[in-house]
N, C-alpha and C. Protein backbone atom coordinates (compact mmCIF):
# COMPACT_ATOMS: atom_id res chain seq x y z
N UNK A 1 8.95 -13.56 11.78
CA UNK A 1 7.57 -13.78 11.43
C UNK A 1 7.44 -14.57 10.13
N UNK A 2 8.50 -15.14 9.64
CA UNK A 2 8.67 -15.26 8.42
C UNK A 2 8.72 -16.93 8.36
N UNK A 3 8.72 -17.63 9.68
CA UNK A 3 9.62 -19.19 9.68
C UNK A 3 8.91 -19.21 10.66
N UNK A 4 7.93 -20.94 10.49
CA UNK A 4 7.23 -21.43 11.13
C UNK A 4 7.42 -21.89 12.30
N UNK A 5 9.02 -22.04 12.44
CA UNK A 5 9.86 -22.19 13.91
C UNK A 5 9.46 -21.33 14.77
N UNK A 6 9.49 -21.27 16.59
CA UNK A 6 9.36 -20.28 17.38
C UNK A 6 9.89 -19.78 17.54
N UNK A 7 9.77 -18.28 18.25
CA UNK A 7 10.67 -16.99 18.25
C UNK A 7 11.41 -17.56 18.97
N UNK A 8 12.98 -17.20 19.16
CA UNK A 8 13.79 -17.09 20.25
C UNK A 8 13.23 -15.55 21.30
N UNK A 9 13.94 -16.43 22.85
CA UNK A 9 13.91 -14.81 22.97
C UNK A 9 13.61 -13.80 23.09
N UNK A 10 15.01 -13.87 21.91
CA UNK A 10 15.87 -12.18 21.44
C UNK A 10 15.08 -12.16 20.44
N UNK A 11 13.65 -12.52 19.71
CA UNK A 11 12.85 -12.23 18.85
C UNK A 11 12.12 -11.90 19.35
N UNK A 12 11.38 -12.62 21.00
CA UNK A 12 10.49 -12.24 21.31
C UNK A 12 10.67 -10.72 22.01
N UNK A 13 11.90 -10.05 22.59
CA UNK A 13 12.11 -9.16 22.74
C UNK A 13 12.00 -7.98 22.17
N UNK A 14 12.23 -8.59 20.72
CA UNK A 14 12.78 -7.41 19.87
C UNK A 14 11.04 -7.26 19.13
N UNK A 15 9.99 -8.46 19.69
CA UNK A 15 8.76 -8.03 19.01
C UNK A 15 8.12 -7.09 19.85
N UNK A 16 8.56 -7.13 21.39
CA UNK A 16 7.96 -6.13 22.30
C UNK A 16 8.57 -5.01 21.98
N UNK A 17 9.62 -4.59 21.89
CA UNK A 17 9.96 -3.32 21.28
C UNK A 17 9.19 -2.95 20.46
N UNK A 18 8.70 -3.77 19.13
CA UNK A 18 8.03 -2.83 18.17
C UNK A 18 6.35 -3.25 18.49
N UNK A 19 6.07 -3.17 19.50
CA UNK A 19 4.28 -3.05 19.90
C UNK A 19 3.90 -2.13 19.98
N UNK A 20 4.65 -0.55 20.14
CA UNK A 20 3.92 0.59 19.92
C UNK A 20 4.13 0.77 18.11
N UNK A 21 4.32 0.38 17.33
CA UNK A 21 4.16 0.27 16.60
C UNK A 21 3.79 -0.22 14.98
N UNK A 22 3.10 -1.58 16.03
CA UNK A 22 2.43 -2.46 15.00
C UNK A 22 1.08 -1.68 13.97
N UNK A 23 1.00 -0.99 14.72
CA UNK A 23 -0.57 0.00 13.94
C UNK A 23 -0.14 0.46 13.07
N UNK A 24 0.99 1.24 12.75
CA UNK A 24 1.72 1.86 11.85
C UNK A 24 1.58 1.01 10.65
N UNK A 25 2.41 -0.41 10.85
CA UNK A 25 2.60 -1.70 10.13
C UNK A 25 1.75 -2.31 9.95
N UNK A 26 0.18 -2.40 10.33
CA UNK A 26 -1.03 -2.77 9.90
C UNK A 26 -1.63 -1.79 8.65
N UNK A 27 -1.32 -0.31 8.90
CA UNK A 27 -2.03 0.46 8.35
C UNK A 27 -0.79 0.43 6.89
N UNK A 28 0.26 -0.06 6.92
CA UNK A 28 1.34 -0.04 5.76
C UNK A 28 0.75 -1.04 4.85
N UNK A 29 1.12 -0.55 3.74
CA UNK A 29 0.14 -1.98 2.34
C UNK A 29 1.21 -3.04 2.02
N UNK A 30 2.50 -2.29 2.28
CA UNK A 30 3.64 -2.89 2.12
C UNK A 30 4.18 -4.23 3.49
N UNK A 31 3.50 -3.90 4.23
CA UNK A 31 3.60 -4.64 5.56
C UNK A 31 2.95 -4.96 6.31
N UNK A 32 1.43 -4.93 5.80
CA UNK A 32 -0.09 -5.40 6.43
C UNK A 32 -0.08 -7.14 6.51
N UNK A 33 0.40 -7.43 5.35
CA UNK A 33 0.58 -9.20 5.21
C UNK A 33 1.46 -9.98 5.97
N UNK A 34 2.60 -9.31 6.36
CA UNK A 34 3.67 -9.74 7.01
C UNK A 34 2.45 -9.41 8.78
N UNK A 35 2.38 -8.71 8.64
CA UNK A 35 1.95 -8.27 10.40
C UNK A 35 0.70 -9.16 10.54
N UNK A 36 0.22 -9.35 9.25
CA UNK A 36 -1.45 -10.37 9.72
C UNK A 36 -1.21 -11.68 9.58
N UNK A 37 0.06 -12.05 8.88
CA UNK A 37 -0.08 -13.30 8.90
C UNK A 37 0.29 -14.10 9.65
N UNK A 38 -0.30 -15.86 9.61
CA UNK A 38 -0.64 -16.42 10.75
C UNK A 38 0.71 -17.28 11.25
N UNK A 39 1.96 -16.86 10.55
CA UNK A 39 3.12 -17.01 11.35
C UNK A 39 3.20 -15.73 12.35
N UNK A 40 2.87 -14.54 12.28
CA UNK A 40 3.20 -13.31 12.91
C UNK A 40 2.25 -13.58 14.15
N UNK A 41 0.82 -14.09 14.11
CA UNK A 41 0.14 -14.06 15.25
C UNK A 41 0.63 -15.44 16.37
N UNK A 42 0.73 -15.92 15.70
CA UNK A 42 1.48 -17.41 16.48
C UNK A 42 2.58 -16.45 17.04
N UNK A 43 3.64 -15.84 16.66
CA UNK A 43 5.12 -15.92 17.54
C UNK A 43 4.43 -14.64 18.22
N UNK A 44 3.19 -14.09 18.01
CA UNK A 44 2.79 -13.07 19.41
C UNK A 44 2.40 -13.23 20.51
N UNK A 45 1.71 -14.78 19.88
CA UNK A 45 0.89 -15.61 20.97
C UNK A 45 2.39 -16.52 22.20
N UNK A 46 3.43 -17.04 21.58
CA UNK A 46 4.30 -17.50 21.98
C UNK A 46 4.69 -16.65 22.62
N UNK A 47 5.00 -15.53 22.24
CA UNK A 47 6.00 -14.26 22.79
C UNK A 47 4.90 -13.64 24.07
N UNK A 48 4.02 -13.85 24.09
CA UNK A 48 2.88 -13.14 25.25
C UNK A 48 3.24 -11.52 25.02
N UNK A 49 2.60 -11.84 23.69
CA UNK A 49 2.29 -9.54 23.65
C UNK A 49 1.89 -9.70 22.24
N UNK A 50 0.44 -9.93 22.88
CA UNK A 50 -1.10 -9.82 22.08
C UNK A 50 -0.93 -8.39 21.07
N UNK A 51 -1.74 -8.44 20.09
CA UNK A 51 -1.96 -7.53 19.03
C UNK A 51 -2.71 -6.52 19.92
N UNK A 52 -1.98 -4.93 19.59
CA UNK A 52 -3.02 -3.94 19.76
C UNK A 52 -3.75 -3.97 19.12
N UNK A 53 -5.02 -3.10 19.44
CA UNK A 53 -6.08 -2.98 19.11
C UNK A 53 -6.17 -1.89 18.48
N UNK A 54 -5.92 -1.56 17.07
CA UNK A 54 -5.83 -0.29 16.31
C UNK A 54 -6.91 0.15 15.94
């Protein structure tokens, strides 16, 4: 989420793994920026597994 490049993948995999727990990481102060920002929504949009709805 960090590099404007597209996910591989084994990124986009490893972002479906953590979709039950993006809410967690929204609601974190430490990791709200990383999860909102607009490299993170791009490789969700690439990866096809849209933001829950917390």
């Amino acid at each position: 989420m960090t590099s404007p490049r597209p996910p591989t993948p084994m990124c986009c995999s490893k972002l479906r793994d953590q979709k039950p727990c993006l809410c967690q990481y929204v609601k974190n102060h430490h990791l709200q920026k990383l999860v909102n920002s607009p490299n993170a929504k791009k490789a969700a949009r690439i990866c096809r597994s849209p933001f829950p709805k917390c």
